[in-house]
N, C-alpha and C. Protein backbone atom coordinates (compact mmCIF):
# COMPACT_ATOMS: atom_id res chain seq x y z
N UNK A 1 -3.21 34.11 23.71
CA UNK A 1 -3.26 32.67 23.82
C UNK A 1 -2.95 32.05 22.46
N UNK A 2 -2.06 31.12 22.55
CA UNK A 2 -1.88 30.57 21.16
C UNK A 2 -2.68 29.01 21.06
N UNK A 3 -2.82 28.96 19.77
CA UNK A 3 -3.56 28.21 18.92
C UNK A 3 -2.91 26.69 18.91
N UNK A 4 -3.37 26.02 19.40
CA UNK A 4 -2.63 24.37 19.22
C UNK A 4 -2.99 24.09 17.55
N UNK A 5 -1.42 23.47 17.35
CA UNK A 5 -1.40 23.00 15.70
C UNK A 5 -2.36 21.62 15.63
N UNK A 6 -2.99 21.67 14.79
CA UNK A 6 -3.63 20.14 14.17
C UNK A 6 -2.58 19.62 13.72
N UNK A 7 -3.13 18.13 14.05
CA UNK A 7 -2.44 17.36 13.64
C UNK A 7 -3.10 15.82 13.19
N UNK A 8 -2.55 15.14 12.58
CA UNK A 8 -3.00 14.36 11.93
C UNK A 8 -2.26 12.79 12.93
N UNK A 9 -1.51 13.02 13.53
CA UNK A 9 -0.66 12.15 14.39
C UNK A 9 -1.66 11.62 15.77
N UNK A 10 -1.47 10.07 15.53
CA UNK A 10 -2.59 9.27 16.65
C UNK A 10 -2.00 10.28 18.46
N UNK A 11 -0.83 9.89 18.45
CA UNK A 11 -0.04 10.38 19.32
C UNK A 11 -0.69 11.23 20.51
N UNK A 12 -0.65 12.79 19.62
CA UNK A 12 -1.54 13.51 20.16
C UNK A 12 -2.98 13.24 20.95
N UNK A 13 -3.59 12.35 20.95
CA UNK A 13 -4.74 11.55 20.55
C UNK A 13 -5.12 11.19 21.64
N UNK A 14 -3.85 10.81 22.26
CA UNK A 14 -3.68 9.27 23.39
C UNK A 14 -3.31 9.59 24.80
N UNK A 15 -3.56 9.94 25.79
CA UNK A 15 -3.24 10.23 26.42
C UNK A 15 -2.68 8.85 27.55
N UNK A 16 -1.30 9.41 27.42
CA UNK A 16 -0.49 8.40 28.17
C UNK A 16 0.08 8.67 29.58
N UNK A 17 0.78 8.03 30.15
CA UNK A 17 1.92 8.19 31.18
C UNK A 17 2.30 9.79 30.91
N UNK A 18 3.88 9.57 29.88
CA UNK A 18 4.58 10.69 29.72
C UNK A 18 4.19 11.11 28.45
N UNK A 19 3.87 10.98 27.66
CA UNK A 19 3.73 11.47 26.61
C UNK A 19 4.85 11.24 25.59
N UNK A 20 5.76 10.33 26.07
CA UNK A 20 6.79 9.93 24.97
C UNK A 20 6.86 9.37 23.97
N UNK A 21 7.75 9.37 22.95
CA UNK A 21 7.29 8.45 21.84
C UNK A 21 7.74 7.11 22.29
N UNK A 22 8.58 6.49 23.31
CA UNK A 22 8.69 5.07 23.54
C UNK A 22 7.40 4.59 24.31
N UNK A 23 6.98 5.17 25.10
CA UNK A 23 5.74 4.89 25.82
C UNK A 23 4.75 4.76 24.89
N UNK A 24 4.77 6.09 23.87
CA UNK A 24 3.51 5.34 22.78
C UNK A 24 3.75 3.69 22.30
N UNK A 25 4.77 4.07 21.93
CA UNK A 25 4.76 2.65 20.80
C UNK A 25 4.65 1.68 21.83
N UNK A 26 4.97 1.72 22.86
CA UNK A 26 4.89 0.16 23.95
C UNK A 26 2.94 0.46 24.26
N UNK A 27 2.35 1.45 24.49
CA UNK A 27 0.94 1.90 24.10
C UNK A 27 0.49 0.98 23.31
N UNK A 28 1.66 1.32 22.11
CA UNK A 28 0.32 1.01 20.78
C UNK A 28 0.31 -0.90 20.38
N UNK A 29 1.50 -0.99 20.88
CA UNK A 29 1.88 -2.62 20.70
C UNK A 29 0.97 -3.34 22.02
N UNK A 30 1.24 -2.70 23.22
CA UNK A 30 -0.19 -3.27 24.08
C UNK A 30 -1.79 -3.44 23.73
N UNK A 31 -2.07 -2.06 22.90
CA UNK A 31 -3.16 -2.00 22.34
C UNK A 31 -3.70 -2.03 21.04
N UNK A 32 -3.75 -3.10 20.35
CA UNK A 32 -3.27 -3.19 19.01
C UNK A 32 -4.64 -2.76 18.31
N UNK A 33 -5.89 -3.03 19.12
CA UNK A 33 -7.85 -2.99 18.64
C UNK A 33 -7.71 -1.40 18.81
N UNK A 34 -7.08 -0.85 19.68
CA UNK A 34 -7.37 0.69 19.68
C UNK A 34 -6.73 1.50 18.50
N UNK A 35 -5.61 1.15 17.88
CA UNK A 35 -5.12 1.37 17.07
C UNK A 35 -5.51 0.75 15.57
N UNK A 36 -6.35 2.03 14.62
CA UNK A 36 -6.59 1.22 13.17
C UNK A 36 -6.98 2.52 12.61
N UNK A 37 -6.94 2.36 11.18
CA UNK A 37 -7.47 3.73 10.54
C UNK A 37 -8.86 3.92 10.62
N UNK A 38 -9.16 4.87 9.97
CA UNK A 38 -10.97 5.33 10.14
C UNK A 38 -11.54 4.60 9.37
N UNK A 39 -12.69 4.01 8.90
CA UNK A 39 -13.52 3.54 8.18
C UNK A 39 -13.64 3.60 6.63
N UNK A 40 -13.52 5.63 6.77
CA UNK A 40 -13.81 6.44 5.82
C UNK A 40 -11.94 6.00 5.01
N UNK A 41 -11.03 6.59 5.70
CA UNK A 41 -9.67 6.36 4.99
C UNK A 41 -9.74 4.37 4.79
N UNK A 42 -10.22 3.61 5.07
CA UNK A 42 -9.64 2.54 4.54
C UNK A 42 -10.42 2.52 3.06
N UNK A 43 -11.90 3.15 3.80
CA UNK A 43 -13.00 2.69 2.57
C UNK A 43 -11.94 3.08 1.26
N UNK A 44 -11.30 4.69 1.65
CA UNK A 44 -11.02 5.83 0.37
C UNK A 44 -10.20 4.61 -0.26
N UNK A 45 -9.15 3.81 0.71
CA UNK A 45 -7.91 3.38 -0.44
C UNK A 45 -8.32 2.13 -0.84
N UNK A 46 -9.41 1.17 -0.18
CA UNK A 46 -9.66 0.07 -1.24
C UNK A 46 -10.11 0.69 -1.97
N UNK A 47 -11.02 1.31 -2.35
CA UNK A 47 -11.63 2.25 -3.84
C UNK A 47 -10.07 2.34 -4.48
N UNK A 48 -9.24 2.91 -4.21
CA UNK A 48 -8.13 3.58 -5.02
C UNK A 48 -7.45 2.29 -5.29
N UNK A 49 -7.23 1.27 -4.40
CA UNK A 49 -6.47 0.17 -5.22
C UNK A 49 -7.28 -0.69 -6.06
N UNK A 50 -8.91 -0.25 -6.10
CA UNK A 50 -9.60 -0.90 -6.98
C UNK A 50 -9.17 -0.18 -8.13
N UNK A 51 -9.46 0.93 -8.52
CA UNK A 51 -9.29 2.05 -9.43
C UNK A 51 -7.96 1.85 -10.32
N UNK A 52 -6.73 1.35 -9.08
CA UNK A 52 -5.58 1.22 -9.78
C UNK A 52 -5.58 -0.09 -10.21
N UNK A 53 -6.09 -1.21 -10.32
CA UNK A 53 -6.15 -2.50 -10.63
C UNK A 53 -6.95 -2.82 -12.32
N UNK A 54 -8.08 -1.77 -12.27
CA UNK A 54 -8.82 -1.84 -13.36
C UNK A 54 -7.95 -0.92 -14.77
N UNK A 55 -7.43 0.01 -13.69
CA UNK A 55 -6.34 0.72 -14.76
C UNK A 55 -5.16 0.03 -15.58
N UNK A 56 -4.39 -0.60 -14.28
CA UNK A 56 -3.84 -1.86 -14.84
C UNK A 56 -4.16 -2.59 -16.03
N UNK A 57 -5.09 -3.64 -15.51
CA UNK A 57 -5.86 -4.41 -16.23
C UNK A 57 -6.39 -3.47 -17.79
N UNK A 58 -6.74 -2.92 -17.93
CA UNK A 58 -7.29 -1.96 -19.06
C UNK A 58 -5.74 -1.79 -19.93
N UNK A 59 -4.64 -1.28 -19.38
CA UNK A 59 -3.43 -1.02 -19.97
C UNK A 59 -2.58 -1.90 -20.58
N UNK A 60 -2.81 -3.27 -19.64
CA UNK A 60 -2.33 -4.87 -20.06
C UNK A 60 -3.49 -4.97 -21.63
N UNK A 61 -4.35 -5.19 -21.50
CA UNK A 61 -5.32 -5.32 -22.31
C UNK A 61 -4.73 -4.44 -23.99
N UNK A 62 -4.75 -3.72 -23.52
CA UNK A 62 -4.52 -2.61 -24.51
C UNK A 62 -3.05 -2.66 -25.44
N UNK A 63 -2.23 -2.97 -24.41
CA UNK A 63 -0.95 -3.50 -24.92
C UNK A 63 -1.07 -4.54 -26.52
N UNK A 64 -0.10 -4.31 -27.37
CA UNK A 64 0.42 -5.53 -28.12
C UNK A 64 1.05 -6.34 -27.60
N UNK A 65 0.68 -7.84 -28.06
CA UNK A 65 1.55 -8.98 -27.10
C UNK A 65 2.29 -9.03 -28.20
N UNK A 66 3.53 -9.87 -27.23
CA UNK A 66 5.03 -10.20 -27.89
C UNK A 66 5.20 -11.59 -27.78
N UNK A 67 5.86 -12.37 -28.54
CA UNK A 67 5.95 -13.60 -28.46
C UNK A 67 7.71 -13.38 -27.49
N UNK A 68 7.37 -13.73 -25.99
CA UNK A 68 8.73 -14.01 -25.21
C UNK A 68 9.39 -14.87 -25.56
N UNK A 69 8.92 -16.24 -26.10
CA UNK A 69 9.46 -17.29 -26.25
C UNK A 69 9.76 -17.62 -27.45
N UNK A 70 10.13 -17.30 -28.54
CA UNK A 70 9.73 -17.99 -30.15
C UNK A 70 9.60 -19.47 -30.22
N UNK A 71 9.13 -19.75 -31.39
CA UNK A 71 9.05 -20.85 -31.63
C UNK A 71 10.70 -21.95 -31.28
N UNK A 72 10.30 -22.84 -30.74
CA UNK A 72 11.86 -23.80 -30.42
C UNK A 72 12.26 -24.12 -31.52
N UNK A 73 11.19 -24.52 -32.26
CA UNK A 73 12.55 -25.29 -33.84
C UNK A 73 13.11 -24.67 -34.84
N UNK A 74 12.86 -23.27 -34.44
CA UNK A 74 13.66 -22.38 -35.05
C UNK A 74 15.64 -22.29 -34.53
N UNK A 75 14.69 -22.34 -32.70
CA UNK A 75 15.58 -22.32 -32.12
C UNK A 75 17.06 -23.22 -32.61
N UNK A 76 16.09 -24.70 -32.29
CA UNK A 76 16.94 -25.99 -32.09
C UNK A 76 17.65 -25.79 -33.61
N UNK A 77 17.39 -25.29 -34.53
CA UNK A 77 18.61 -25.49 -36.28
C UNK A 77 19.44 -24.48 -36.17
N UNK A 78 18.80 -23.66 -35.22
CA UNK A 78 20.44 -22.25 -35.21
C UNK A 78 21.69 -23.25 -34.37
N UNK A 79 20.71 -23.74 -33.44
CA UNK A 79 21.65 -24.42 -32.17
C UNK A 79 22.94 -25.88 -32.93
N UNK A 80 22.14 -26.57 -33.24
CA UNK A 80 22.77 -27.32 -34.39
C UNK A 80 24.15 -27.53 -34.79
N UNK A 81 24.14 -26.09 -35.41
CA UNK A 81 25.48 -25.74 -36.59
C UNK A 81 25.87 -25.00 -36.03
């Protein structure tokens, strides 16, 4: 007897009509509340886009600033002549 593969795919999941992938997706667009990630995976990635935000922020921080703009009236006497 062989071993059914795991899978990570809702698909499998759902038991439909035919089991097709057009039937899912007309499935999943009918049923939009049945369809959402787990609790645990949303919790994991707001943590991780928190994580990546503070990293951010810490790296901006850390940076030397540059003056983008220089001063204009330097500008305006080159412009001049």
């Amino acid at each position: 007897m062989t071993r059914r593969k795991k899978t990570r795919s809702l698909a499998d999941k759902v038991t439909i009509r035919t089991g097709r992938r057009k039937d899912y997706k007309q499935w999943r667009h009918d049923n939009p509340n049945e369809v959402a990630s787990s609790r645990r995976f949303a919790a994991k990635k707001q943590d991780q886009r928190k994580q990546q935000a503070a990293r951010k922020l810490e790296r901006m921080q850390q940076a030397q600033s540059i003056d983008i703009h220089p001063e204009k009236s330097s500008r305006s006497d080159n412009e001049g002549k």
